[in-house]
N, C-alpha and C. Protein backbone atom coordinates (compact mmCIF):
# COMPACT_ATOMS: atom_id res chain seq x y z
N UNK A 1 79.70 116.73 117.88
CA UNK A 1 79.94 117.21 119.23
C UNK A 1 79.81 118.73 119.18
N UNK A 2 78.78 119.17 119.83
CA UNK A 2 78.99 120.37 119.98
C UNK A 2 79.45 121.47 120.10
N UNK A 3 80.50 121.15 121.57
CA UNK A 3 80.93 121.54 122.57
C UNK A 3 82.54 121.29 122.04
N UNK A 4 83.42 122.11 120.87
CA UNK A 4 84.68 122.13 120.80
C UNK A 4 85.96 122.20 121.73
N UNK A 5 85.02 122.81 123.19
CA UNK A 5 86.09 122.85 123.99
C UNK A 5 86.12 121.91 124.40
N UNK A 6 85.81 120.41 124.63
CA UNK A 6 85.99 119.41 125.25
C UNK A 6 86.82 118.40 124.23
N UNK A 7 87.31 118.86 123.03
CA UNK A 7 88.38 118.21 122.58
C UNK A 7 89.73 119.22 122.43
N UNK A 8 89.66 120.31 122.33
CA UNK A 8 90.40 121.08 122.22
C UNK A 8 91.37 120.98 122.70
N UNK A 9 91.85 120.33 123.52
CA UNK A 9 92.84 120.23 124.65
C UNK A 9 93.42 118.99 124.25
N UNK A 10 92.60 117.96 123.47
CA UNK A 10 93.22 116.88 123.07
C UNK A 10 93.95 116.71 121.85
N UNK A 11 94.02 117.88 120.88
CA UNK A 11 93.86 118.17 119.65
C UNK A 11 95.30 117.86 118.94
N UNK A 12 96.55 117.96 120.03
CA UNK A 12 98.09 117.73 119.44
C UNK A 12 97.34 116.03 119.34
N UNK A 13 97.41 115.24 120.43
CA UNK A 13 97.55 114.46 120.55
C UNK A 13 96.70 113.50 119.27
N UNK A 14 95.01 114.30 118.82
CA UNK A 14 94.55 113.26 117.73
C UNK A 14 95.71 113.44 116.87
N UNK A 15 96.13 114.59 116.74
CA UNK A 15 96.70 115.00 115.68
C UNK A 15 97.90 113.48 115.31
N UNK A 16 98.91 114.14 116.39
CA UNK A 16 99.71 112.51 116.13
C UNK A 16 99.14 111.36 116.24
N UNK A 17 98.43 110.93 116.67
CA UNK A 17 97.97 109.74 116.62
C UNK A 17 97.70 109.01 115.50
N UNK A 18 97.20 110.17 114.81
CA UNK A 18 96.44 109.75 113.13
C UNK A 18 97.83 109.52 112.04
N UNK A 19 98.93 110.34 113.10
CA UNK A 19 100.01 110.57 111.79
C UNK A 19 100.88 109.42 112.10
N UNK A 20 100.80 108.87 113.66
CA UNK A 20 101.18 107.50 113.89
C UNK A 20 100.69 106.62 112.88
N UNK A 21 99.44 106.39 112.65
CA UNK A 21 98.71 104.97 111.96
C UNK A 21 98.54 105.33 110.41
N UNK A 22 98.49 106.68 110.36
CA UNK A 22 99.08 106.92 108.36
C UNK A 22 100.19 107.32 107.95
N UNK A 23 101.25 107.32 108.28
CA UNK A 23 102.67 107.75 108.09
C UNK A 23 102.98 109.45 107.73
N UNK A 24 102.58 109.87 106.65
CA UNK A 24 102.38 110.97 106.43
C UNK A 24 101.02 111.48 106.23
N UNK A 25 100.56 112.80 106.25
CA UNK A 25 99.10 113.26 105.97
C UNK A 25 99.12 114.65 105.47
N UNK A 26 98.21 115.36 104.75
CA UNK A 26 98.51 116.79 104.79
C UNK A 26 97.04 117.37 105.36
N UNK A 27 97.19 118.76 105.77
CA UNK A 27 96.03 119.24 106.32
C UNK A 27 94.72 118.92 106.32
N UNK A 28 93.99 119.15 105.01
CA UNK A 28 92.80 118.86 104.98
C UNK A 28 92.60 117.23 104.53
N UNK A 29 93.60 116.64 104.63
CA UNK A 29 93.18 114.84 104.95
C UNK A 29 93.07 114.71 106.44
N UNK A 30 93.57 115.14 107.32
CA UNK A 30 93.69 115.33 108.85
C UNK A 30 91.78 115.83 109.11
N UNK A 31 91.62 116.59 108.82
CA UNK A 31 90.31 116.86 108.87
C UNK A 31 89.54 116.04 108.44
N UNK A 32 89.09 116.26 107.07
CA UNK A 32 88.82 114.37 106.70
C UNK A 32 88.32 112.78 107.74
N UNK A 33 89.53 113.06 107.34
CA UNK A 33 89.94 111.62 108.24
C UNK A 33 89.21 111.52 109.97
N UNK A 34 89.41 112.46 110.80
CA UNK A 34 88.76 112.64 112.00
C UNK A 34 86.98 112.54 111.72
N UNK A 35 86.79 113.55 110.85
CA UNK A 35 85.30 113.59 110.68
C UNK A 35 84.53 112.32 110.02
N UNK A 36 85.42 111.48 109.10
CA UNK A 36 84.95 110.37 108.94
C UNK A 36 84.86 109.34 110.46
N UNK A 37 85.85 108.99 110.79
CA UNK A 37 86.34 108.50 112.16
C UNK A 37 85.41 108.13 113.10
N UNK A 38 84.97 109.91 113.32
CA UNK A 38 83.85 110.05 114.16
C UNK A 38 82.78 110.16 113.90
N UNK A 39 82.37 110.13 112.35
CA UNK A 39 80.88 109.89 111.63
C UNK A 39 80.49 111.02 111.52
N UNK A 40 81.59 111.99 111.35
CA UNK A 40 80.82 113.45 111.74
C UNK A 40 80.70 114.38 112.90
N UNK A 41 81.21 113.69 114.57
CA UNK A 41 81.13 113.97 115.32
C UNK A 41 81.73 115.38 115.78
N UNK A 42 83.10 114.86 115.66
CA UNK A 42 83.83 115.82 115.56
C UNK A 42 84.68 116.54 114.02
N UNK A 43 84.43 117.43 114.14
CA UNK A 43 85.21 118.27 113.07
C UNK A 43 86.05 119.36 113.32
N UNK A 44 87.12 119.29 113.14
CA UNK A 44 88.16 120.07 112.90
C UNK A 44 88.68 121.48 112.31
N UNK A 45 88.52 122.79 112.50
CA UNK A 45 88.34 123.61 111.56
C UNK A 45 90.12 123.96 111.37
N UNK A 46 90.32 124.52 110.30
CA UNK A 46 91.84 125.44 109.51
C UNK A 46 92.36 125.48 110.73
N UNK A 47 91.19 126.57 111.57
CA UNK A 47 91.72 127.86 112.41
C UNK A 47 92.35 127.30 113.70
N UNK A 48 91.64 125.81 113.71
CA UNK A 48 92.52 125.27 115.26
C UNK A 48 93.77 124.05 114.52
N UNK A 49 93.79 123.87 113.01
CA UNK A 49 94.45 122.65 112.97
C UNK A 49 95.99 123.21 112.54
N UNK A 50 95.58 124.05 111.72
CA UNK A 50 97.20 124.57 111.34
C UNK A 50 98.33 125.49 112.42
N UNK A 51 97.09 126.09 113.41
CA UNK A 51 98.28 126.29 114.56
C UNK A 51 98.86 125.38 115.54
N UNK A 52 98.12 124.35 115.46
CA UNK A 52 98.46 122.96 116.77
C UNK A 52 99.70 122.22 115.18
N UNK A 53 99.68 122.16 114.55
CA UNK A 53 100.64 121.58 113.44
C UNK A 53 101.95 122.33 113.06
N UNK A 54 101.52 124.05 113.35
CA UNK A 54 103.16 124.38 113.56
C UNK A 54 103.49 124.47 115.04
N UNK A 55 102.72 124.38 115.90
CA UNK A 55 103.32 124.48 117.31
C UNK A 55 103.86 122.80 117.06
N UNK A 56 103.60 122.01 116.86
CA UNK A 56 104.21 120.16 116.74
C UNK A 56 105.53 120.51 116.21
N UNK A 57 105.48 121.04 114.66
CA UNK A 57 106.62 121.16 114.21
C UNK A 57 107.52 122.02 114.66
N UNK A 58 107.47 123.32 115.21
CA UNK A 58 108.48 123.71 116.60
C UNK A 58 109.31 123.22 117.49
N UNK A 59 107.65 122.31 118.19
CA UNK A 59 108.14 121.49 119.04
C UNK A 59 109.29 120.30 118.81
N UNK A 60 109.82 120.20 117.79
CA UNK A 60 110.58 119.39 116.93
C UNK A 60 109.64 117.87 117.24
N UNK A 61 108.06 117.77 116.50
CA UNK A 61 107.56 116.53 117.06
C UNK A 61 107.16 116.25 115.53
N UNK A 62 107.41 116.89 114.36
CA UNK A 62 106.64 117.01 113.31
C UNK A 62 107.94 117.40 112.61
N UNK A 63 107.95 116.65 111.13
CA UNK A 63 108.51 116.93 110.42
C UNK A 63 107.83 117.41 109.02
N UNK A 64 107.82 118.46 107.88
CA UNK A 64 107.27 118.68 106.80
C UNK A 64 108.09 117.90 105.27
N UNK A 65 107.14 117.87 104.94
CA UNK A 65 107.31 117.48 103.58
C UNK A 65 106.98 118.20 102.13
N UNK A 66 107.51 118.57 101.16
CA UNK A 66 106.38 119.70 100.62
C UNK A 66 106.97 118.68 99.20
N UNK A 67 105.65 118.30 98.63
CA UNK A 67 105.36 117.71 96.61
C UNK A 67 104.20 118.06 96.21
N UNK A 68 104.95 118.53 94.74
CA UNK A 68 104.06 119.19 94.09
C UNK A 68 102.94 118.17 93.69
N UNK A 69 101.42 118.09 93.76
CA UNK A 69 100.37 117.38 93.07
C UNK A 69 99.35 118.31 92.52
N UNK A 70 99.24 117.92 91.80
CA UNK A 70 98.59 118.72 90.61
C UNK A 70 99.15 120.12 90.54
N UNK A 71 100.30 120.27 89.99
CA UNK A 71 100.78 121.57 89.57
C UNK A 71 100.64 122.61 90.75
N UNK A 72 100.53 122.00 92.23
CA UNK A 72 100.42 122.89 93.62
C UNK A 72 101.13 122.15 94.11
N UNK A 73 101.89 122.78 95.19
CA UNK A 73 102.41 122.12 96.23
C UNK A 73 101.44 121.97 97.19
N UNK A 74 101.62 120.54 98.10
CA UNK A 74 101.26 120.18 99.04
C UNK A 74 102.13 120.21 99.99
N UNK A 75 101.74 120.41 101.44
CA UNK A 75 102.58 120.34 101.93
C UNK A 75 101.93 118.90 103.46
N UNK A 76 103.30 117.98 103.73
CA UNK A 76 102.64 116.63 104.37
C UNK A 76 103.59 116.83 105.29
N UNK A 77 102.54 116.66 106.89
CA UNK A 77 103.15 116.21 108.12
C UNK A 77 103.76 114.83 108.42
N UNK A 78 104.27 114.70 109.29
CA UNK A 78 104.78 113.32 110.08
C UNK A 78 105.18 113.45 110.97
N UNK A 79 105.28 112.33 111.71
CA UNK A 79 106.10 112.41 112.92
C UNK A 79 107.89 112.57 112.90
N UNK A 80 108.26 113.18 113.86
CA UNK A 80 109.54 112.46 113.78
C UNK A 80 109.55 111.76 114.68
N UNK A 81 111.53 111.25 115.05
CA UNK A 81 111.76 109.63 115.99
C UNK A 81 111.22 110.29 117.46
N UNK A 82 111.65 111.37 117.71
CA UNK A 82 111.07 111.91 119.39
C UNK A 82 109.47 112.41 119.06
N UNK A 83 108.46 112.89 117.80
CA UNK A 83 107.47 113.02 117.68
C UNK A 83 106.44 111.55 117.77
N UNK A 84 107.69 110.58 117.17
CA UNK A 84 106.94 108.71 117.81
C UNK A 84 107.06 108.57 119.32
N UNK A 85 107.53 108.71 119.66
CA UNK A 85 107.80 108.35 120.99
C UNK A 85 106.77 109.48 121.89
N UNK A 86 106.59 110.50 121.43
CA UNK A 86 106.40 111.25 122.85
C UNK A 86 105.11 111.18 122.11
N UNK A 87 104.20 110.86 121.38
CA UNK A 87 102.71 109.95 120.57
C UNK A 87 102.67 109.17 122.20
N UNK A 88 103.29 108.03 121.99
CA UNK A 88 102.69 107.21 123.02
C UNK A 88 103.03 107.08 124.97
N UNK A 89 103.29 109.05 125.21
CA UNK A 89 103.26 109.56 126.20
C UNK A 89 101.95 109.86 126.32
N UNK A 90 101.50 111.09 125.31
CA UNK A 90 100.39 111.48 125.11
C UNK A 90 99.31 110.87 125.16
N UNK A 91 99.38 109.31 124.54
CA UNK A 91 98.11 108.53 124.46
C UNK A 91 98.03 107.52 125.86
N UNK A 92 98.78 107.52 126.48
CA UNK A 92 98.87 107.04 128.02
C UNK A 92 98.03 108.03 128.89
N UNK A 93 98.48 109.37 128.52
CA UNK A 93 98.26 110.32 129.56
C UNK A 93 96.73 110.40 129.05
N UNK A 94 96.57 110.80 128.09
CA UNK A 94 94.91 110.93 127.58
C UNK A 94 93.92 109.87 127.67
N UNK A 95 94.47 108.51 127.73
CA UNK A 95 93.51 107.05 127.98
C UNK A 95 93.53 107.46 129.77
N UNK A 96 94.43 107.59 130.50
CA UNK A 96 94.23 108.30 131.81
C UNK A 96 93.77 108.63 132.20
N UNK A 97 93.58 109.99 131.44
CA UNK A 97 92.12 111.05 131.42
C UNK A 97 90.73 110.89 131.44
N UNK A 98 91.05 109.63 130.70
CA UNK A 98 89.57 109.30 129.93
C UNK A 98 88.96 108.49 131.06
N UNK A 99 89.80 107.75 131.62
CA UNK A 99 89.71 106.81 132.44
C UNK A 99 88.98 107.38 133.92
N UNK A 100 89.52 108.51 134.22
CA UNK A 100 88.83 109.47 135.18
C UNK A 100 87.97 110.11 135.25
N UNK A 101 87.95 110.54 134.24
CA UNK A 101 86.88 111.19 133.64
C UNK A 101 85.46 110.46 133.54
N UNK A 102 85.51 108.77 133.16
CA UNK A 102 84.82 108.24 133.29
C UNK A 102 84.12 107.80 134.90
N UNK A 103 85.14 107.97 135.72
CA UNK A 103 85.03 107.71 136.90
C UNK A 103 84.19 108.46 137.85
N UNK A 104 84.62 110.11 137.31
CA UNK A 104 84.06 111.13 137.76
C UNK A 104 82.27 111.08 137.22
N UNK A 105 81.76 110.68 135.85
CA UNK A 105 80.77 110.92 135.54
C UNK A 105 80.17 109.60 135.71
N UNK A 106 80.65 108.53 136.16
CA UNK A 106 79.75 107.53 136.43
C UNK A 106 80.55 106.77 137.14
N UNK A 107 80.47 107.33 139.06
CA UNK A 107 80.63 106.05 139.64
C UNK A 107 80.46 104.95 140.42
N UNK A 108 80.80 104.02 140.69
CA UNK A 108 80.53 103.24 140.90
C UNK A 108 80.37 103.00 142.35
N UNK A 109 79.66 102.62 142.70
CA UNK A 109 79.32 102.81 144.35
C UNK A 109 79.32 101.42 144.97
N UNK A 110 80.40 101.96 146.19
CA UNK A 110 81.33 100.65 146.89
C UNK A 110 80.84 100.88 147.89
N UNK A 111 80.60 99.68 148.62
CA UNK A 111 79.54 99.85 149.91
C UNK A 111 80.86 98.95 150.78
């Protein structure tokens, strides 16, 4: 996808979503993981993922984890119990979106 600004806006929300269906993750598996996902479509850079991941964890929606692997620390996101829950606000409101969005670019004509 070209055009970064047309996910940009969705970007908390992949974010939890992914951390919904893998329990924990750390940064560059988050990246990863999307770009596989989408075959490449979309990709994720540092510069937009690690500030939408401490604005989550602020937001008290994200909890950290930090273990050492291979003689480095890692450090692994998750959700917390109000970061589960307010996941499947987000993915209501964004299937919504999508839903209009579809509407707007192709519709259907009622006679």
């Amino acid at each position: 996808m070209k055009n970064s600004q047309l996910y940009k806006g969705s970007l908390n929300t992949i974010i939890m979503k992914l951390l919904e269906e893998n329990g924990k993750m750390y940064g560059y598996e988050i990246t990863q993981k999307v770009k596989a996902i989408t075959q490449g479509e979309l990709t994720i850079t540092e510069g937009a993922l690690y500030p939408a991941l401490h604005k989550l964890e602020a937001e008290g929606l994200l909890d950290v984890e930090v273990e050492k692997v291979d003689n480095r620390l890692r450090k692994y996101y998750k959700l917390t119990e109000t970061g589960t829950k307010e996941t499947v606000n987000r993915l209501t409101e964004l299937e919504d979106f999508i839903r209009n969005l579809q509407t707007l670019v192709n519709p259907k004509l009622e006679f």
